[in-house]
N, C-alpha and C. Protein backbone atom coordinates (compact mmCIF):
# COMPACT_ATOMS: atom_id res chain seq x y z
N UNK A 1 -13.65 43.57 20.07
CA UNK A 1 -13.62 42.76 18.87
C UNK A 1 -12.21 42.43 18.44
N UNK A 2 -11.45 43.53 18.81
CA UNK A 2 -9.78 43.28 17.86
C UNK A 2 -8.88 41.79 18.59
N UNK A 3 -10.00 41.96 20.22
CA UNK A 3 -9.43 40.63 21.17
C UNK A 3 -9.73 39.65 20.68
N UNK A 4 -10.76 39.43 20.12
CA UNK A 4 -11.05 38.27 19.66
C UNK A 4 -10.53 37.72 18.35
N UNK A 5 -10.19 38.51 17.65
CA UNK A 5 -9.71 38.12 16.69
C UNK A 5 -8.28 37.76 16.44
N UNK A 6 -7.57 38.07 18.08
CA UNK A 6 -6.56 37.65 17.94
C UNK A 6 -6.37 36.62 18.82
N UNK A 7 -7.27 35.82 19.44
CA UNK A 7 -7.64 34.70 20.02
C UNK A 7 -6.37 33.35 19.48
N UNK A 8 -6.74 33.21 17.90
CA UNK A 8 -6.20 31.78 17.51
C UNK A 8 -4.88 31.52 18.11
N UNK A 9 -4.68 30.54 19.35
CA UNK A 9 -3.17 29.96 19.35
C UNK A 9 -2.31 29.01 18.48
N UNK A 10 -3.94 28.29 17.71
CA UNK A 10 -3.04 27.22 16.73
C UNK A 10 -2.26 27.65 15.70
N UNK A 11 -2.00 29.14 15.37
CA UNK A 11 -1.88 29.23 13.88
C UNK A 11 0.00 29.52 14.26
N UNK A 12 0.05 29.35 15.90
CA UNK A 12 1.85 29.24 15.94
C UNK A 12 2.11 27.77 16.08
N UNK A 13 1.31 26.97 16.47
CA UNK A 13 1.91 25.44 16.34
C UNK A 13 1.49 24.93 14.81
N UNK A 14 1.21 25.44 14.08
CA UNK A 14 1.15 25.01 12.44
C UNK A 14 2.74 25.85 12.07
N UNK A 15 3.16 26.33 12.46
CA UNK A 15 4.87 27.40 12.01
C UNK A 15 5.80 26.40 12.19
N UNK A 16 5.66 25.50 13.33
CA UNK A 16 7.09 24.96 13.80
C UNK A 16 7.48 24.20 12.89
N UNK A 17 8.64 23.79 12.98
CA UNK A 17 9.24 22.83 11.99
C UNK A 17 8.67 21.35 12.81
N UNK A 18 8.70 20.67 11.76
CA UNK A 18 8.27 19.14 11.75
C UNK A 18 9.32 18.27 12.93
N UNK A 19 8.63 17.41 13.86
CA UNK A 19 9.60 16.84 14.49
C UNK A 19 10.57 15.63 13.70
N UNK A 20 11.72 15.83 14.40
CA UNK A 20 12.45 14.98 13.35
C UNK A 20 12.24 13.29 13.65
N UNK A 21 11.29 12.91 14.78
CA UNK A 21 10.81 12.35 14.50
C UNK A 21 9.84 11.26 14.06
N UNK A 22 8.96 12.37 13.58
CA UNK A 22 8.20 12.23 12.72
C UNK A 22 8.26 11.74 11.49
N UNK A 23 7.37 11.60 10.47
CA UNK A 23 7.29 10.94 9.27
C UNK A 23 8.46 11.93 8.52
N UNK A 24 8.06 13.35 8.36
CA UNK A 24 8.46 14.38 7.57
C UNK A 24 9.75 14.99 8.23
N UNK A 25 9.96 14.77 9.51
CA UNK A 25 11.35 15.10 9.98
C UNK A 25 12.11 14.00 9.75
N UNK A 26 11.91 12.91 9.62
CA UNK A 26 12.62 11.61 9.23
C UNK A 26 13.52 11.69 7.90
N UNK A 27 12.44 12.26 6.97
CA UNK A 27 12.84 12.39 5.43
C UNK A 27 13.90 13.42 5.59
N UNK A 28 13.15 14.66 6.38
CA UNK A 28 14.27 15.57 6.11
C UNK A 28 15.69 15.25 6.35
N UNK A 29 15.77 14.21 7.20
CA UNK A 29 16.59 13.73 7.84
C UNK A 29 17.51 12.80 6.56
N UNK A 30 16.49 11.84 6.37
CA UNK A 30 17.13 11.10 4.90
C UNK A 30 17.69 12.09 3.70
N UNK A 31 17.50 12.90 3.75
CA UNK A 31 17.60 14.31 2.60
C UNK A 31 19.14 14.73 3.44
N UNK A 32 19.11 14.54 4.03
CA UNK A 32 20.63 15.59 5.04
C UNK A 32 21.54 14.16 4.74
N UNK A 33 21.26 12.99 4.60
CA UNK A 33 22.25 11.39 4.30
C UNK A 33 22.42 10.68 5.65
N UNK A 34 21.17 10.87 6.40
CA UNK A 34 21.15 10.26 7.59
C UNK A 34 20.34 9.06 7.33
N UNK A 35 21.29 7.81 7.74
CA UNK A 35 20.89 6.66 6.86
C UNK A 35 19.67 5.80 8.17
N UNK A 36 20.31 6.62 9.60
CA UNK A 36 19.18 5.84 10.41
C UNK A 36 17.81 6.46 10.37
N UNK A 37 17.74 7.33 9.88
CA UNK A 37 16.55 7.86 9.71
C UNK A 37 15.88 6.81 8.48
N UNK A 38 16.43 6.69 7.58
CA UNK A 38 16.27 5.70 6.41
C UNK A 38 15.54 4.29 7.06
N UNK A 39 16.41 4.04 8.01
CA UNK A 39 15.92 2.49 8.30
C UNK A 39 15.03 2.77 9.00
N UNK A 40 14.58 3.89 10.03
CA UNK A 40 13.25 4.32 10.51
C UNK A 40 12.01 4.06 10.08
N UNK A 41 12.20 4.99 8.60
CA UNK A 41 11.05 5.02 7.41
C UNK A 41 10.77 3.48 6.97
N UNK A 42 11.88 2.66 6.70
CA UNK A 42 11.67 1.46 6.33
C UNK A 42 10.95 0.59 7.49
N UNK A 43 11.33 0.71 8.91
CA UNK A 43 10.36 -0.19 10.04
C UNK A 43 8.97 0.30 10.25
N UNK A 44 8.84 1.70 9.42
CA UNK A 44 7.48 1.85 9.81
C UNK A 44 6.52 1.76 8.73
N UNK A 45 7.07 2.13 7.83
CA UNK A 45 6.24 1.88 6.47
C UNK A 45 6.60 0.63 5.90
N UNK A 46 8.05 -0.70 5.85
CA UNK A 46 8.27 -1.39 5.08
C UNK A 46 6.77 -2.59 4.39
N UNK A 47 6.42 -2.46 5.76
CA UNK A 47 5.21 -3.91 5.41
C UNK A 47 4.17 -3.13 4.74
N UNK A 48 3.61 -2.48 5.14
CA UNK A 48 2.48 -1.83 4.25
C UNK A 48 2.68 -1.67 2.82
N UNK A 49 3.87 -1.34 2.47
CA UNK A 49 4.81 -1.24 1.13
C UNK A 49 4.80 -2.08 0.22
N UNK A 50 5.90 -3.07 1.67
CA UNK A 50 5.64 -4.37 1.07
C UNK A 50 4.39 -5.21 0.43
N UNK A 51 3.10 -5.01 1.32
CA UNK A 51 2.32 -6.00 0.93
C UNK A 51 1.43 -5.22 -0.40
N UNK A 52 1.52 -4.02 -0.54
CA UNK A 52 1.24 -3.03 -1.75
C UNK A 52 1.67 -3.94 -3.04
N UNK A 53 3.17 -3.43 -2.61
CA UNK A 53 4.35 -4.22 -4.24
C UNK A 53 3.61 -5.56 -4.22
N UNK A 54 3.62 -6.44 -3.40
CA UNK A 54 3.01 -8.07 -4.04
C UNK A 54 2.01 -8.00 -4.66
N UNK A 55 0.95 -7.49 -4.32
CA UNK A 55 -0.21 -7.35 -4.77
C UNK A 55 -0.33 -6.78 -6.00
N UNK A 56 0.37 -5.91 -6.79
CA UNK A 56 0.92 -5.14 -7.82
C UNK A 56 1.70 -6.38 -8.74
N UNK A 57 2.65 -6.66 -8.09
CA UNK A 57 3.56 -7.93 -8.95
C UNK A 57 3.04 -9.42 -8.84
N UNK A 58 2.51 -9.86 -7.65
CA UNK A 58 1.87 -10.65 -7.83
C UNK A 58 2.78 -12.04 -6.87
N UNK A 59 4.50 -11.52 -6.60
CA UNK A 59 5.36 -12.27 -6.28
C UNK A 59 5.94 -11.84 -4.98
N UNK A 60 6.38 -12.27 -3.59
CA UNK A 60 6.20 -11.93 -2.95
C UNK A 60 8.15 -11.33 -2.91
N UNK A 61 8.72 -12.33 -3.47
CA UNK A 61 10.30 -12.44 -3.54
C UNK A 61 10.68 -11.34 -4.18
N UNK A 62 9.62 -10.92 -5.60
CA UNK A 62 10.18 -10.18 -6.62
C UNK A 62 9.55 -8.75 -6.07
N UNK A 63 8.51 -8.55 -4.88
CA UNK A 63 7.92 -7.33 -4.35
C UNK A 63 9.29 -6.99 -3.03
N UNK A 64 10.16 -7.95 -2.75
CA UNK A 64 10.89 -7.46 -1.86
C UNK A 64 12.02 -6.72 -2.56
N UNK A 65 12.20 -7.30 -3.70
CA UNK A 65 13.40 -6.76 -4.56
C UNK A 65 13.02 -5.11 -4.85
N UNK A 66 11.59 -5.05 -5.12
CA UNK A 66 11.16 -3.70 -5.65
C UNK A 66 11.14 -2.84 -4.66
N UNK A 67 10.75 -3.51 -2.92
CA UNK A 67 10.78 -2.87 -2.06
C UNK A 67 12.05 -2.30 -1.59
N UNK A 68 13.10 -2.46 -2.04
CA UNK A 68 14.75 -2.08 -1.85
C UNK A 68 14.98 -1.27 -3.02
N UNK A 69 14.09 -1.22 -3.87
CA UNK A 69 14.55 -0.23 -5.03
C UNK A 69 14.00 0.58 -4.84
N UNK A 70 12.74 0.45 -4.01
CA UNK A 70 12.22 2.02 -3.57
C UNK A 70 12.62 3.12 -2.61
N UNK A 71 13.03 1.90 -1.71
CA UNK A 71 14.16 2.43 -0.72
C UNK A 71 15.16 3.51 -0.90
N UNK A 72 15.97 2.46 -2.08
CA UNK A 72 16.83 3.44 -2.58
C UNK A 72 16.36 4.68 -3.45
N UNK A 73 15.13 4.77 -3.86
CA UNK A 73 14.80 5.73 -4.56
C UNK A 73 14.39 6.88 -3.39
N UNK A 74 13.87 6.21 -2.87
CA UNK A 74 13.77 7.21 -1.25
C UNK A 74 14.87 7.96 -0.56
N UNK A 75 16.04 7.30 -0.82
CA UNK A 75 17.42 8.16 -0.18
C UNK A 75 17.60 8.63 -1.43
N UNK A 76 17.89 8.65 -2.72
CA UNK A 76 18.24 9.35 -3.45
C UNK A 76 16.97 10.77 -3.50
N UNK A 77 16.02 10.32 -3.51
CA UNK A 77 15.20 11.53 -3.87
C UNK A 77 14.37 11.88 -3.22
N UNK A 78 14.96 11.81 -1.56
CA UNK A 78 13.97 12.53 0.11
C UNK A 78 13.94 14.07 -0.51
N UNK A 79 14.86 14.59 -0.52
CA UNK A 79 15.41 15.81 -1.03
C UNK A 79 13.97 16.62 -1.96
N UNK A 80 13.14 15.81 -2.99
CA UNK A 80 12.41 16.18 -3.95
C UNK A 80 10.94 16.52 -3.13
N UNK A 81 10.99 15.64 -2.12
CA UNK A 81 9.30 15.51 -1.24
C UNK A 81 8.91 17.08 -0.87
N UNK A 82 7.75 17.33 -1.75
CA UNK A 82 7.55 18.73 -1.20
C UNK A 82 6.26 19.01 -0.23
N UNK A 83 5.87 17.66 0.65
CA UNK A 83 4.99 17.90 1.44
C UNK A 83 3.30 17.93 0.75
N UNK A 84 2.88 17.63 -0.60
CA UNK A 84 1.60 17.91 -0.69
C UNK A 84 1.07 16.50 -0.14
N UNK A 85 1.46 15.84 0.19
CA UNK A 85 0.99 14.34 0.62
C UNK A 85 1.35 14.24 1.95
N UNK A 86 0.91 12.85 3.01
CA UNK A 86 1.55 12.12 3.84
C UNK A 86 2.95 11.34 3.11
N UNK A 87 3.74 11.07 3.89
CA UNK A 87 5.05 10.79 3.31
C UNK A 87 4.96 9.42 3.24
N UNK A 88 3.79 8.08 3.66
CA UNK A 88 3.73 7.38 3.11
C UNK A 88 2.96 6.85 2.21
N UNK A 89 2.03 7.95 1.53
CA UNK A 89 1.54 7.88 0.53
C UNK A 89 2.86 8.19 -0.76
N UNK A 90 3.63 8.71 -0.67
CA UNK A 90 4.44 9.33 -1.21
C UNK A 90 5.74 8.17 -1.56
N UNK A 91 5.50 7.58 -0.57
CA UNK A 91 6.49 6.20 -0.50
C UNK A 91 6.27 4.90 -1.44
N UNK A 92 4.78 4.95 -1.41
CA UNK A 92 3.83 4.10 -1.97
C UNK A 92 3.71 4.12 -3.68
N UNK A 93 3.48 5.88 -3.80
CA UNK A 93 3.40 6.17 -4.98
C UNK A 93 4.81 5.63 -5.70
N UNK A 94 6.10 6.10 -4.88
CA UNK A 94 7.46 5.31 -5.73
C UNK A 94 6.99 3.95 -5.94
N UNK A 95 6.94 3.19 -4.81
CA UNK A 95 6.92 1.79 -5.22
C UNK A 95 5.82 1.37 -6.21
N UNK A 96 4.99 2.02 -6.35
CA UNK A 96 4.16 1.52 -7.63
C UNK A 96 4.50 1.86 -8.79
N UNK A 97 5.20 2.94 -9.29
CA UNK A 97 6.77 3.23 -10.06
C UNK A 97 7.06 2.28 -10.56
N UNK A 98 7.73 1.65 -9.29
CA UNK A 98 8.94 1.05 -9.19
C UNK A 98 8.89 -0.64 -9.73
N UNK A 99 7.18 -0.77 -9.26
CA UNK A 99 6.67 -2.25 -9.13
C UNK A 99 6.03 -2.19 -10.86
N UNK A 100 5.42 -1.13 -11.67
CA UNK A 100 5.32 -1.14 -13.06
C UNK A 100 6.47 -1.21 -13.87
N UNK A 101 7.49 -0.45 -13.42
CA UNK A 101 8.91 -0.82 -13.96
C UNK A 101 8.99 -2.35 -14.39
N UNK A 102 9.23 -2.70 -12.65
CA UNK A 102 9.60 -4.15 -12.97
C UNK A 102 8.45 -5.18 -13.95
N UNK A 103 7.17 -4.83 -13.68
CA UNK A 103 6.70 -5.43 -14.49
C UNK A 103 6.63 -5.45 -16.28
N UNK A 104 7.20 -4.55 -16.24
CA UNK A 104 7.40 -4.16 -17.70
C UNK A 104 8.40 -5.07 -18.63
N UNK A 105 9.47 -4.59 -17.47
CA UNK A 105 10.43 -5.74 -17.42
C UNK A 105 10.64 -7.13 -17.34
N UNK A 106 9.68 -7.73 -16.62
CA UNK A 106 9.64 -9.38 -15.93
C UNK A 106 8.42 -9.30 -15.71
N UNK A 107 7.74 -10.60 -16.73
CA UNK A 107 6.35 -11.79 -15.96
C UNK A 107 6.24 -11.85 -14.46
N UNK A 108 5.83 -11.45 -13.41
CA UNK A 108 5.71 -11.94 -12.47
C UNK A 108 5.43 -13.52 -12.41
N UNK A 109 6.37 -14.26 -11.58
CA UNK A 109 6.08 -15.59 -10.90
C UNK A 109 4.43 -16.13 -10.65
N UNK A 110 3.81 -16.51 -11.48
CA UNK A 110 2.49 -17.17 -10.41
C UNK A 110 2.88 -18.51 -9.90
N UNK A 111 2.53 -18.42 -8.58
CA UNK A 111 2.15 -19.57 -7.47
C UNK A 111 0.65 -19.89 -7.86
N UNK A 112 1.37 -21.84 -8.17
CA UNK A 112 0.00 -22.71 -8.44
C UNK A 112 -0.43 -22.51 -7.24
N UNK A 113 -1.75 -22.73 -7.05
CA UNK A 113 -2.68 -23.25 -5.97
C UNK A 113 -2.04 -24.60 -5.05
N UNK A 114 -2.03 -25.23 -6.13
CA UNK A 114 -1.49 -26.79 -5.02
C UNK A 114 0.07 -26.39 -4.78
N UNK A 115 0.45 -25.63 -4.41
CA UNK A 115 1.65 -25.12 -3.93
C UNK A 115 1.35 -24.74 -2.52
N UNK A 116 0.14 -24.24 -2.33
CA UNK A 116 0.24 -23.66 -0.98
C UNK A 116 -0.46 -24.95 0.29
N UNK A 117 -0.43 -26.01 -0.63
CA UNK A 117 -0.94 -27.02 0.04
C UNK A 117 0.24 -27.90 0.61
N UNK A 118 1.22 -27.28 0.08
CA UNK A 118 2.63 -28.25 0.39
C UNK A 118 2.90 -27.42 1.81
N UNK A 119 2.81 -26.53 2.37
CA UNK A 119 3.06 -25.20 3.33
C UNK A 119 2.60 -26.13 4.24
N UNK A 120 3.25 -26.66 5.30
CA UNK A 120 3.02 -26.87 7.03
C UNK A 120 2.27 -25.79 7.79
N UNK A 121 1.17 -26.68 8.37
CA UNK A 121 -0.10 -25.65 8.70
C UNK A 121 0.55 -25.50 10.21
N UNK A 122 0.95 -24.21 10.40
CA UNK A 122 1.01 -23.89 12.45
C UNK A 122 -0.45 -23.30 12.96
N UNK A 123 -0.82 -23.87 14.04
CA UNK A 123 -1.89 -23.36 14.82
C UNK A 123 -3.32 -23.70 14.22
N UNK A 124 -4.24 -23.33 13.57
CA UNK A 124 -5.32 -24.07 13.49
C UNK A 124 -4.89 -25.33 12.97
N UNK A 125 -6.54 -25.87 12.83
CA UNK A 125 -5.97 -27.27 12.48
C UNK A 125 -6.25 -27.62 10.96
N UNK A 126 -6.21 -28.97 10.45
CA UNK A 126 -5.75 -29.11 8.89
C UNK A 126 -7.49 -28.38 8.26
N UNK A 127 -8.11 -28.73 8.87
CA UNK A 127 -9.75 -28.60 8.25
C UNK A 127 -9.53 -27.05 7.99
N UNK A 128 -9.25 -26.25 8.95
CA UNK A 128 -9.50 -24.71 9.06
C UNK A 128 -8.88 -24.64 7.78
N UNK A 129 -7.08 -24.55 8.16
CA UNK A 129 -6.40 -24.18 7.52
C UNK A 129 -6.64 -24.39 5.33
N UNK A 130 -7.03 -25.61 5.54
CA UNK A 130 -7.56 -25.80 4.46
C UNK A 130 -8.74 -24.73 3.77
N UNK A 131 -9.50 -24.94 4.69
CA UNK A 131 -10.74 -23.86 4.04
C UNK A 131 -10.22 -22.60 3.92
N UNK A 132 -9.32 -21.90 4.79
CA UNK A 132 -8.63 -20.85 4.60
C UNK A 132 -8.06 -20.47 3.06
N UNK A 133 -7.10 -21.48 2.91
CA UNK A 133 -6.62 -21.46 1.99
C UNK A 133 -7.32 -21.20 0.85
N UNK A 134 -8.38 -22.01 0.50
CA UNK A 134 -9.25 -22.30 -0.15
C UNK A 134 -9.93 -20.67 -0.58
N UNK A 135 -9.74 -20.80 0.31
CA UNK A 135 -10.98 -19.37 0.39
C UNK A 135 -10.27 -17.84 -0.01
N UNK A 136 -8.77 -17.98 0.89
CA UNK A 136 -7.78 -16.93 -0.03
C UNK A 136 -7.76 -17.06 -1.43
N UNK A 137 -7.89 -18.41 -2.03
CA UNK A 137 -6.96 -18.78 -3.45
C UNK A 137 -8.35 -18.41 -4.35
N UNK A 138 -9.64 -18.68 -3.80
CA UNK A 138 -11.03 -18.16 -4.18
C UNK A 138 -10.91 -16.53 -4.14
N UNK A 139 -10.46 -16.06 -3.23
CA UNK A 139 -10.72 -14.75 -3.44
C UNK A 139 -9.52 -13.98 -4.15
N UNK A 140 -8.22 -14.19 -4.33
CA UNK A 140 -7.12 -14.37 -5.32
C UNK A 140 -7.73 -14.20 -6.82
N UNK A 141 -8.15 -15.75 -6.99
CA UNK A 141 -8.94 -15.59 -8.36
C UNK A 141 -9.83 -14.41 -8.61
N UNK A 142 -11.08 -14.25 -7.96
CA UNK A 142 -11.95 -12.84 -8.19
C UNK A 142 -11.02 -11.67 -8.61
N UNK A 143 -10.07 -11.98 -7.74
CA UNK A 143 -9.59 -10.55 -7.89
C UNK A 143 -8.85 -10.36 -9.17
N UNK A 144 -8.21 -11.36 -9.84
CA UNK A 144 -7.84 -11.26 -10.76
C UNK A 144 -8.86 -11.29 -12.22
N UNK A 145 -9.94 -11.34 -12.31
CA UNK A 145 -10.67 -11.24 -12.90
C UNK A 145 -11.45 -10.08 -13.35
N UNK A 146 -11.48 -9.55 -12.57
CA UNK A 146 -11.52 -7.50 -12.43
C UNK A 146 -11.29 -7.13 -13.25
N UNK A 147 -11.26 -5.66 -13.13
CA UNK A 147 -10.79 -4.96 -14.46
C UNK A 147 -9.68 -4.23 -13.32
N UNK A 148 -8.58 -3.55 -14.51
CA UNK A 148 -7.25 -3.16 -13.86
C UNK A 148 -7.67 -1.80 -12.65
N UNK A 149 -8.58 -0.86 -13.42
CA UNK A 149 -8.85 0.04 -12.28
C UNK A 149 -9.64 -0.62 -10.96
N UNK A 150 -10.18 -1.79 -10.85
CA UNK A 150 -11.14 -2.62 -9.78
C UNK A 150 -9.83 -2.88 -8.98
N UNK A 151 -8.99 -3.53 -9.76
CA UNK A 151 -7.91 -4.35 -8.86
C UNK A 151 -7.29 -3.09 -8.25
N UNK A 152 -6.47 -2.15 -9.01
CA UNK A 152 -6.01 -0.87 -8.49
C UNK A 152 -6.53 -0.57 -7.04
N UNK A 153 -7.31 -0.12 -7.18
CA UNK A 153 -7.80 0.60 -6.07
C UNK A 153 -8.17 -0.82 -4.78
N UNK A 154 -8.04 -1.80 -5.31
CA UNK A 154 -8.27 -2.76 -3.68
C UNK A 154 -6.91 -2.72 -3.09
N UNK A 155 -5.60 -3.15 -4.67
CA UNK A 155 -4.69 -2.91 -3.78
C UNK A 155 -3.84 -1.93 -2.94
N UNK A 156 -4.86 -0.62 -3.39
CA UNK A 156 -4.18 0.37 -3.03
C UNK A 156 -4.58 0.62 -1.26
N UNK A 157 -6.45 0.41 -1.32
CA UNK A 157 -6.96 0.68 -0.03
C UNK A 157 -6.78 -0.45 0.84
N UNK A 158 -6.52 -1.95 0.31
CA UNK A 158 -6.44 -2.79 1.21
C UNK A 158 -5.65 -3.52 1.25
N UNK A 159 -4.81 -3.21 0.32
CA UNK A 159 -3.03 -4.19 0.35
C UNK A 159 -2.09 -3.27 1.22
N UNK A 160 -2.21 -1.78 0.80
CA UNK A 160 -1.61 -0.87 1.39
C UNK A 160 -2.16 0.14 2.97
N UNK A 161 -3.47 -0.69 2.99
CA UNK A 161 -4.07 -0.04 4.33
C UNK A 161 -4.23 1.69 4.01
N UNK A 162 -4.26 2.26 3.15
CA UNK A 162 -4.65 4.06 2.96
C UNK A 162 -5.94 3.82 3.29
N UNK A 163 -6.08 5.27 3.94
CA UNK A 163 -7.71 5.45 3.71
C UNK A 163 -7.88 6.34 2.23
N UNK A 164 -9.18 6.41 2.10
CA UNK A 164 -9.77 6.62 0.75
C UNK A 164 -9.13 7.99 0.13
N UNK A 165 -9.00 8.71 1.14
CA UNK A 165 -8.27 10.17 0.56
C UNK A 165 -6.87 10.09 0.10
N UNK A 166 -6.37 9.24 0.95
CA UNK A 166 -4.85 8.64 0.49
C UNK A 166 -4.82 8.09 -0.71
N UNK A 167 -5.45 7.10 -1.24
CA UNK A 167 -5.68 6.05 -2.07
C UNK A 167 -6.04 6.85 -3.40
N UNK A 168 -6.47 8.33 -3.04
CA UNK A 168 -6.63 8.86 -4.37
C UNK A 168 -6.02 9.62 -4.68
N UNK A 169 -5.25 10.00 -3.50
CA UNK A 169 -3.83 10.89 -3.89
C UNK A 169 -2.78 10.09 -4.68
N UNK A 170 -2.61 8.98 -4.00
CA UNK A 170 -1.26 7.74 -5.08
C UNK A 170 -1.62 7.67 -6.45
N UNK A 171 -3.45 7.56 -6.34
CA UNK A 171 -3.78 6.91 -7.85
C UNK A 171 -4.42 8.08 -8.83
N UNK A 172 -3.73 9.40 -7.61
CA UNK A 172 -4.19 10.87 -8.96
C UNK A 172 -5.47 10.52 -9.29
N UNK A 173 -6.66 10.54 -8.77
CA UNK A 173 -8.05 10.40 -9.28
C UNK A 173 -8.32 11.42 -8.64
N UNK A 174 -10.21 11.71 -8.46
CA UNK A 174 -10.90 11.84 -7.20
C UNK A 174 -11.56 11.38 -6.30
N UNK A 175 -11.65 11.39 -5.07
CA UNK A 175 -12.01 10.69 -4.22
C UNK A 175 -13.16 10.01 -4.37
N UNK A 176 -14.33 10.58 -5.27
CA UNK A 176 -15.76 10.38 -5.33
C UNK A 176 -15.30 8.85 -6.39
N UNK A 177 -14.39 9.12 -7.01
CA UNK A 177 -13.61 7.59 -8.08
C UNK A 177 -13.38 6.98 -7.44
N UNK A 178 -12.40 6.93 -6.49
CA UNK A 178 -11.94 5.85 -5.69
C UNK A 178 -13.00 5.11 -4.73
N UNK A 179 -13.88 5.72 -4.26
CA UNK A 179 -15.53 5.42 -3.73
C UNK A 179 -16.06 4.74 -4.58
N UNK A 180 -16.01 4.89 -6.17
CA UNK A 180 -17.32 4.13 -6.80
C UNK A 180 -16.61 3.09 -7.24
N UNK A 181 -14.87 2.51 -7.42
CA UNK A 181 -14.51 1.76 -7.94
C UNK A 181 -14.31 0.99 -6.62
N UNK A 182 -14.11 1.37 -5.35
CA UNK A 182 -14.09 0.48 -4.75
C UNK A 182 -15.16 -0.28 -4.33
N UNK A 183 -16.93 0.80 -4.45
CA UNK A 183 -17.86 0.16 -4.15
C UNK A 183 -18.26 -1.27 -5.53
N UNK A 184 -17.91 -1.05 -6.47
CA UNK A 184 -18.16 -1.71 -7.67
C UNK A 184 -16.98 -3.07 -8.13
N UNK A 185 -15.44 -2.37 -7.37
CA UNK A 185 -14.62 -3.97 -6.87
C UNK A 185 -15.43 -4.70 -6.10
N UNK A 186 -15.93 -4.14 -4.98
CA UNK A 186 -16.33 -4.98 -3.86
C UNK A 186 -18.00 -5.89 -4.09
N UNK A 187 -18.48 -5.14 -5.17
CA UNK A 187 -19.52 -5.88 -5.11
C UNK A 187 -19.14 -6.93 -6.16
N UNK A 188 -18.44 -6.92 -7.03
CA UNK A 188 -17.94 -8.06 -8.02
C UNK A 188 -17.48 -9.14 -7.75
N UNK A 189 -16.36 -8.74 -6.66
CA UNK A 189 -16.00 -9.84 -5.60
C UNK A 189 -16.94 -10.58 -4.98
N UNK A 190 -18.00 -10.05 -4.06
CA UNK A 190 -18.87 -10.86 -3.49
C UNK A 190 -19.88 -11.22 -4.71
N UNK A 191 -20.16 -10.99 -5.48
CA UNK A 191 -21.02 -11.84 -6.77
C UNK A 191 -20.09 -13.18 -6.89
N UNK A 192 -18.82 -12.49 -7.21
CA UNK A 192 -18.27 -13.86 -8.03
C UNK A 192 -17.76 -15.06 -6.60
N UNK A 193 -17.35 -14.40 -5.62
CA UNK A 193 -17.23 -15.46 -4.27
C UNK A 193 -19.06 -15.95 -4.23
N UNK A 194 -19.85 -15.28 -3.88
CA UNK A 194 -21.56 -16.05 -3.79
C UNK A 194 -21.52 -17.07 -4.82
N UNK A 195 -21.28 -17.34 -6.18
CA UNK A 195 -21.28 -18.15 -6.95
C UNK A 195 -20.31 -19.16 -6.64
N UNK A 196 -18.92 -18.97 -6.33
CA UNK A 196 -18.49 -20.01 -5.17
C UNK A 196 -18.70 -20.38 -4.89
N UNK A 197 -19.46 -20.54 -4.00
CA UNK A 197 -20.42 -20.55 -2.58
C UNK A 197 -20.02 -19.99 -1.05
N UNK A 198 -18.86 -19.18 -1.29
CA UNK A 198 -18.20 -18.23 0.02
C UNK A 198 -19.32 -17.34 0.13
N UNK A 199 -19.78 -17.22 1.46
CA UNK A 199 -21.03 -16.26 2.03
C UNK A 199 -19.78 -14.91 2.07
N UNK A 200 -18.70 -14.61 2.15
CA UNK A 200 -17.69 -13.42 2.44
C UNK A 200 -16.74 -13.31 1.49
């Protein structure tokens, strides 16, 4: 019996230190003032980030500005990360910080609709591209029509790509919340797109 119980090999590969590079050896790395580690974190997380902050601000120019302030909040305060998260949930959580800040501060920019009609269509053709459009700027609207926790949580699970456990770690809920607000965004959306007349 005493053999068996000393069976487990995994409980020495949970000891080692984190590879550096990895998500969490990266930081540690940013924490020591290693700035390529910095730009690491930024090629692998920047877009997901990025498309988080727009969705939050609403501007794509004024989500890049926030996305460099998070950055920098990231080299100043790698040092603080104490591991209860993935480190780009943790990244995420600054920039939404960072992206209420600014809004506090500054109206976000809205882009009219017939703005995106001025945009040179590459690759499909004018019909597609049109309905595309159409159909983003349709589902744009829904979304803004929501209530703030509806919108929250889409942009958290689908601007930012988290899965659901993630998405409720950034937004401090519980998971069984982030489940019923996303099932109850999503059906609002398709009510108010069906009245559209978008079948999606």
């Amino acid at each position: 019996m005493s053999g068996e119980e000393r069976t487990p090999p995994l409980a020495v590969r949970r000891v080692s230190p984190p590879h550096e590079d990895d998500d969490e050896g990266l930081l540690a790395r940013v924490a020591e003032g290693d700035r390529t580690a910095l730009v690491a974190l930024y090629r692998r997380h920047g877009g997901a980030v990025l498309a988080q902050i727009s969705l939050v601000v609403g501007d794509r120019g004024l989500g890049e500005e926030v996305l460099q302030d998070t950055m920098l909040a990231v080299w100043k305060g790698a040092a603080s990360f104490e591991g209860r998260s993935r480190v780009r949930s943790w990244i995420i959580s600054i920039a939404r910080r960072q992206a209420r800040d600014r809004l506090r501060r500054r109206r976000p920019r809205i882009v009219a609709a017939d703005a995106l009609e001025e945009r040179p269509a590459t690759g499909p053709g004018p019909e597609d591209v049109a309905l595309e459009r159409a159909e983003a700027t349709a589902v744009a609207h829904a979304i803004t029509r929501l209530g703030a926790a509806h919108r929250e949580v889409l942009e958290t699970v689908f601007g930012a790509g988290l899965t659901l456990a993630e998405a409720a770690d950034v937004l401090e809920v519980p998971l069984g919340t982030v489940k019923s607000r996303l099932s109850a965004a999503r059906g609002a959306l398709a009510r108010e797109l069906s009245e559209k007349g978008y079948a999606r």
